[in-house]
N, C-alpha and C. Protein backbone atom coordinates (compact mmCIF):
# COMPACT_ATOMS: atom_id res chain seq x y z
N UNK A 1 -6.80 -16.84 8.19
CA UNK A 1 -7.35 -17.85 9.07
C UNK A 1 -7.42 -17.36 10.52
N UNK A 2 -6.64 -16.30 10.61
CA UNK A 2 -6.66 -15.69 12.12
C UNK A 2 -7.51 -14.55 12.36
N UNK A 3 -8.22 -14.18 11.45
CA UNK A 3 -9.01 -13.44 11.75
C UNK A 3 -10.24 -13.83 12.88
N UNK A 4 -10.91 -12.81 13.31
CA UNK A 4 -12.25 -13.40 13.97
C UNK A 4 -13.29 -12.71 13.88
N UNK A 5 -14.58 -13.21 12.99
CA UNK A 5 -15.35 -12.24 12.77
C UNK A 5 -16.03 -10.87 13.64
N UNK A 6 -15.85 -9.82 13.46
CA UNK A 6 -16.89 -9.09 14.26
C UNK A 6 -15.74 -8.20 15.57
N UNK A 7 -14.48 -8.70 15.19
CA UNK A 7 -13.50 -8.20 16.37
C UNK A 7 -12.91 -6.75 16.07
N UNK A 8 -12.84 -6.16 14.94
CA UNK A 8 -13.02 -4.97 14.65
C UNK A 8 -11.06 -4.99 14.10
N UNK A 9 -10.49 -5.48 13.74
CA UNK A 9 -9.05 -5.49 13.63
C UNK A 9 -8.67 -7.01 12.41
N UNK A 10 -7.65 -6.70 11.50
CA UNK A 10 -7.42 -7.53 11.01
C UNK A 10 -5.81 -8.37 11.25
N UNK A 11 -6.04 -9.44 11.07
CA UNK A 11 -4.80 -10.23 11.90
C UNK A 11 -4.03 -10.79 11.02
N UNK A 12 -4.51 -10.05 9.70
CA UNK A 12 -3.10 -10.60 8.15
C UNK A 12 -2.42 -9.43 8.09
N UNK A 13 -1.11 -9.51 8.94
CA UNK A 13 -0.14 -8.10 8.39
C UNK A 13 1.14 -8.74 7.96
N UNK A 14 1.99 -7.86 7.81
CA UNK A 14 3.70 -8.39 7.55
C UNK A 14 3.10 -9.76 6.25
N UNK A 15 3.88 -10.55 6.28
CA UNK A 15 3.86 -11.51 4.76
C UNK A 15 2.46 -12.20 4.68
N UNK A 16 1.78 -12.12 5.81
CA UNK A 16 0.55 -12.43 5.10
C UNK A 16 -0.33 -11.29 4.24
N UNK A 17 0.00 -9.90 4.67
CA UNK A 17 -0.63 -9.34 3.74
C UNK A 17 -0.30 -9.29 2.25
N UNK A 18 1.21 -9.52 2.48
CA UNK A 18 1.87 -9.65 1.04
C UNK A 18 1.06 -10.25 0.11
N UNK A 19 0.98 -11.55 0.52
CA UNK A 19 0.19 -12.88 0.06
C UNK A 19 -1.66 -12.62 -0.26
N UNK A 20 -1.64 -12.02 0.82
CA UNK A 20 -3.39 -11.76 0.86
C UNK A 20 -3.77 -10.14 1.41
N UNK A 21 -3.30 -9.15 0.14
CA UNK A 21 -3.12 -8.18 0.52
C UNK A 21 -5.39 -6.96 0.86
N UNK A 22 -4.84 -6.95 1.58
CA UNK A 22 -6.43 -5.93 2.22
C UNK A 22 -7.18 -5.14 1.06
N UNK A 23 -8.43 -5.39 1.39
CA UNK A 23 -9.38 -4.71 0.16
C UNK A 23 -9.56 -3.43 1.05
N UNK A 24 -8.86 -2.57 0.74
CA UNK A 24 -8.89 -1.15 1.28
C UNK A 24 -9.79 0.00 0.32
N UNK A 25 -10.44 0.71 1.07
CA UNK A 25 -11.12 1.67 0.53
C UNK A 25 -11.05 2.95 0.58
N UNK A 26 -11.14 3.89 -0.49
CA UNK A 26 -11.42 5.36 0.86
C UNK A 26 -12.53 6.33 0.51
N UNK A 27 -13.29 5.38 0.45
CA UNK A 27 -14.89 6.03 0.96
C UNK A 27 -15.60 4.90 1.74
N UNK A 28 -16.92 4.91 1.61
CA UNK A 28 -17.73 3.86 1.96
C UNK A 28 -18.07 2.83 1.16
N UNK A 29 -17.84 1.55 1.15
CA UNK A 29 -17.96 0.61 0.16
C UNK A 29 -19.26 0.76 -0.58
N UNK A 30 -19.39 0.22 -1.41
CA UNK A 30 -20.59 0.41 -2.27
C UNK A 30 -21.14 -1.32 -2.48
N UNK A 31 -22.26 -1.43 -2.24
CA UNK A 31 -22.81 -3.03 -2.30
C UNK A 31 -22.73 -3.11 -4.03
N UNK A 32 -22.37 -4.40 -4.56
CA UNK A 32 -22.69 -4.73 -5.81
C UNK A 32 -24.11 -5.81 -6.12
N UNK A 33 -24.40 -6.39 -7.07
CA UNK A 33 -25.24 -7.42 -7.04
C UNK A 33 -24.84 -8.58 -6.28
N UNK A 34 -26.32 -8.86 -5.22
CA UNK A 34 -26.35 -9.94 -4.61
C UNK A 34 -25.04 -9.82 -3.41
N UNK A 35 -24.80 -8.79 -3.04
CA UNK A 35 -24.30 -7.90 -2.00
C UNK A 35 -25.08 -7.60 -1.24
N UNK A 36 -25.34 -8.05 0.42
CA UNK A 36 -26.05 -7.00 1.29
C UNK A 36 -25.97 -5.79 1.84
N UNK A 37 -26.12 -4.44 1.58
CA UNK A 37 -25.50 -3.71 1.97
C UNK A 37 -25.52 -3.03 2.92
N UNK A 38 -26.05 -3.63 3.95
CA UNK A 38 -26.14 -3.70 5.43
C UNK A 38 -25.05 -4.36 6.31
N UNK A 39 -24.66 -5.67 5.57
CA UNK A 39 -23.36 -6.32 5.95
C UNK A 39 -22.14 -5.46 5.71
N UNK A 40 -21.70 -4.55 4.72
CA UNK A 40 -20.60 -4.07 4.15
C UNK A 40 -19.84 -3.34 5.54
N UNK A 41 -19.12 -3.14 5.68
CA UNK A 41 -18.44 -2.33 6.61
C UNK A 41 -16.84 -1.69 6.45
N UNK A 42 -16.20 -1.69 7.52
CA UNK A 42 -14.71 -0.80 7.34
C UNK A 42 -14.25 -1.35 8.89
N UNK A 43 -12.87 -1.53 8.75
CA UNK A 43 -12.15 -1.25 10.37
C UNK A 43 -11.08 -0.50 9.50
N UNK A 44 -10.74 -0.07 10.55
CA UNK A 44 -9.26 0.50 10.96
C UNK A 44 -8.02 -0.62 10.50
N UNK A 45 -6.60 -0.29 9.71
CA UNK A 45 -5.80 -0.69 10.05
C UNK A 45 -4.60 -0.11 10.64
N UNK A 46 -3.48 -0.51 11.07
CA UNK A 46 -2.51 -0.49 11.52
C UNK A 46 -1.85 0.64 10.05
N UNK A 47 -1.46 1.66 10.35
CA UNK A 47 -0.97 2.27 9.37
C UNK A 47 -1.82 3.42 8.98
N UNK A 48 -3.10 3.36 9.33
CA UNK A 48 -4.02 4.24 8.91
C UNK A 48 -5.14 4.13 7.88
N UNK A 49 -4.83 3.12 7.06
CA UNK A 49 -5.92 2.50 5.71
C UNK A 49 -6.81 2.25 6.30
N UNK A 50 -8.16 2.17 5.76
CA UNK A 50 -9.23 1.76 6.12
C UNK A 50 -9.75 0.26 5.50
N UNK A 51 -9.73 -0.40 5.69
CA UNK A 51 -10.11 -2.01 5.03
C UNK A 51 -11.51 -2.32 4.78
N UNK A 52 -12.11 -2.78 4.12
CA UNK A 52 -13.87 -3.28 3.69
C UNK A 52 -13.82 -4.79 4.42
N UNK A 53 -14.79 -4.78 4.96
CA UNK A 53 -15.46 -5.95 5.88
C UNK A 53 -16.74 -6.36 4.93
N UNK A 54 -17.26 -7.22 5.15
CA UNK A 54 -18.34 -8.34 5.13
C UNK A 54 -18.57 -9.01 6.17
N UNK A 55 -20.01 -8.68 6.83
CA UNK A 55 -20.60 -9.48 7.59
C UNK A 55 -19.43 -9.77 9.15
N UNK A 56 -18.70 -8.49 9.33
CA UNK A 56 -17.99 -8.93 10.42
C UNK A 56 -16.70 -9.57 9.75
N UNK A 57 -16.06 -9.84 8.79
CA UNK A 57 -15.06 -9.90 8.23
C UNK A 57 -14.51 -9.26 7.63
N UNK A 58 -12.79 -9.20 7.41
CA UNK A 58 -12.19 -8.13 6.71
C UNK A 58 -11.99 -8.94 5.10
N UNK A 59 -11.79 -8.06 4.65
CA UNK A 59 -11.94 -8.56 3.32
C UNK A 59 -10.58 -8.73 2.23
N UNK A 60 -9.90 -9.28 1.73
CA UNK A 60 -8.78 -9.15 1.12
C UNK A 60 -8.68 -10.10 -0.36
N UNK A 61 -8.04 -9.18 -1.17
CA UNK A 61 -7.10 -9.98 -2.04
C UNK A 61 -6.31 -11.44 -2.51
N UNK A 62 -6.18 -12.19 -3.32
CA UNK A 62 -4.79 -13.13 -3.18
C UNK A 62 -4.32 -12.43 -4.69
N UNK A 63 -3.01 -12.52 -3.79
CA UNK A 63 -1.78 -12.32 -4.66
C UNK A 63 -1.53 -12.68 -6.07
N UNK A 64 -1.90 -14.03 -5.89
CA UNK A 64 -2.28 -14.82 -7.19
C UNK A 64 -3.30 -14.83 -8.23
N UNK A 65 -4.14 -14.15 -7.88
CA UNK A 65 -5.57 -13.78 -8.66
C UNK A 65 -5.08 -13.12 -10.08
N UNK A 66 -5.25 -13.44 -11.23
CA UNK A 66 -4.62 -12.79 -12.15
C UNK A 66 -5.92 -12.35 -12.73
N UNK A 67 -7.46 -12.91 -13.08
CA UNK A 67 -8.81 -12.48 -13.62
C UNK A 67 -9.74 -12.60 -12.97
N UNK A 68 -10.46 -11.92 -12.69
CA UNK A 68 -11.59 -12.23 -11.64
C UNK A 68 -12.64 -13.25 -12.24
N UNK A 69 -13.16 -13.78 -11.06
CA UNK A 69 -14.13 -15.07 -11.22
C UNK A 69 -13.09 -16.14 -10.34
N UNK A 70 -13.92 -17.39 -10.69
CA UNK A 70 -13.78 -18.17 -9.19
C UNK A 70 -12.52 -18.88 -9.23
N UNK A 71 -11.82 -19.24 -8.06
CA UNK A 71 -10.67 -19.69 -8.63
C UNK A 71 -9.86 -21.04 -9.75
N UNK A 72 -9.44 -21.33 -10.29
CA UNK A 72 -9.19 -22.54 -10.81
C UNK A 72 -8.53 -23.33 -10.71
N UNK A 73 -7.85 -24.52 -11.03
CA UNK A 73 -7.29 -25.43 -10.41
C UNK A 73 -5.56 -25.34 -11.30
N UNK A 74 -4.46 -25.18 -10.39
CA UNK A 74 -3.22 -25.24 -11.00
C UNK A 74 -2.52 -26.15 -10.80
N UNK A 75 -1.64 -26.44 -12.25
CA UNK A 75 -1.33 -27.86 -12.44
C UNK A 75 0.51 -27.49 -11.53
């Protein structure tokens, strides 16, 4: 939530990354379907990783994700 698009730095470290850990890369992202791949990008993190952006955003993980597709509702 603290991020800000387009600021070049991501602002989930320490237990938020835990939680919502960084879609890190180490090449150049690759667009998938219905991906722009003009939007795709990279910053820098703290540590040296390189992170994948969208559109001026960094991009990350949840912790909780056990299958990909959209999320569902827990009882």
């Amino acid at each position: 939530m603290k991020d800000k698009q387009h600021s070049g730095v991501s602002a989930c470290v320490d237990d938020c990354a835990v939680e919502w850990p960084p879609l890190t890369v180490s090449a150049t992202p690759a667009a998938g379907p219905g991906v722009d791949p003009l939007l795709l990008g990279t910053i820098s993190r703290a540590g040296g990783s390189t992170q994948a952006t969208y559109n001026g955003w960094p991009l990350y993980y949840y912790n909780m994700d056990t299958i990909p597709g959209p999320p569902t509702a827990q009882a």
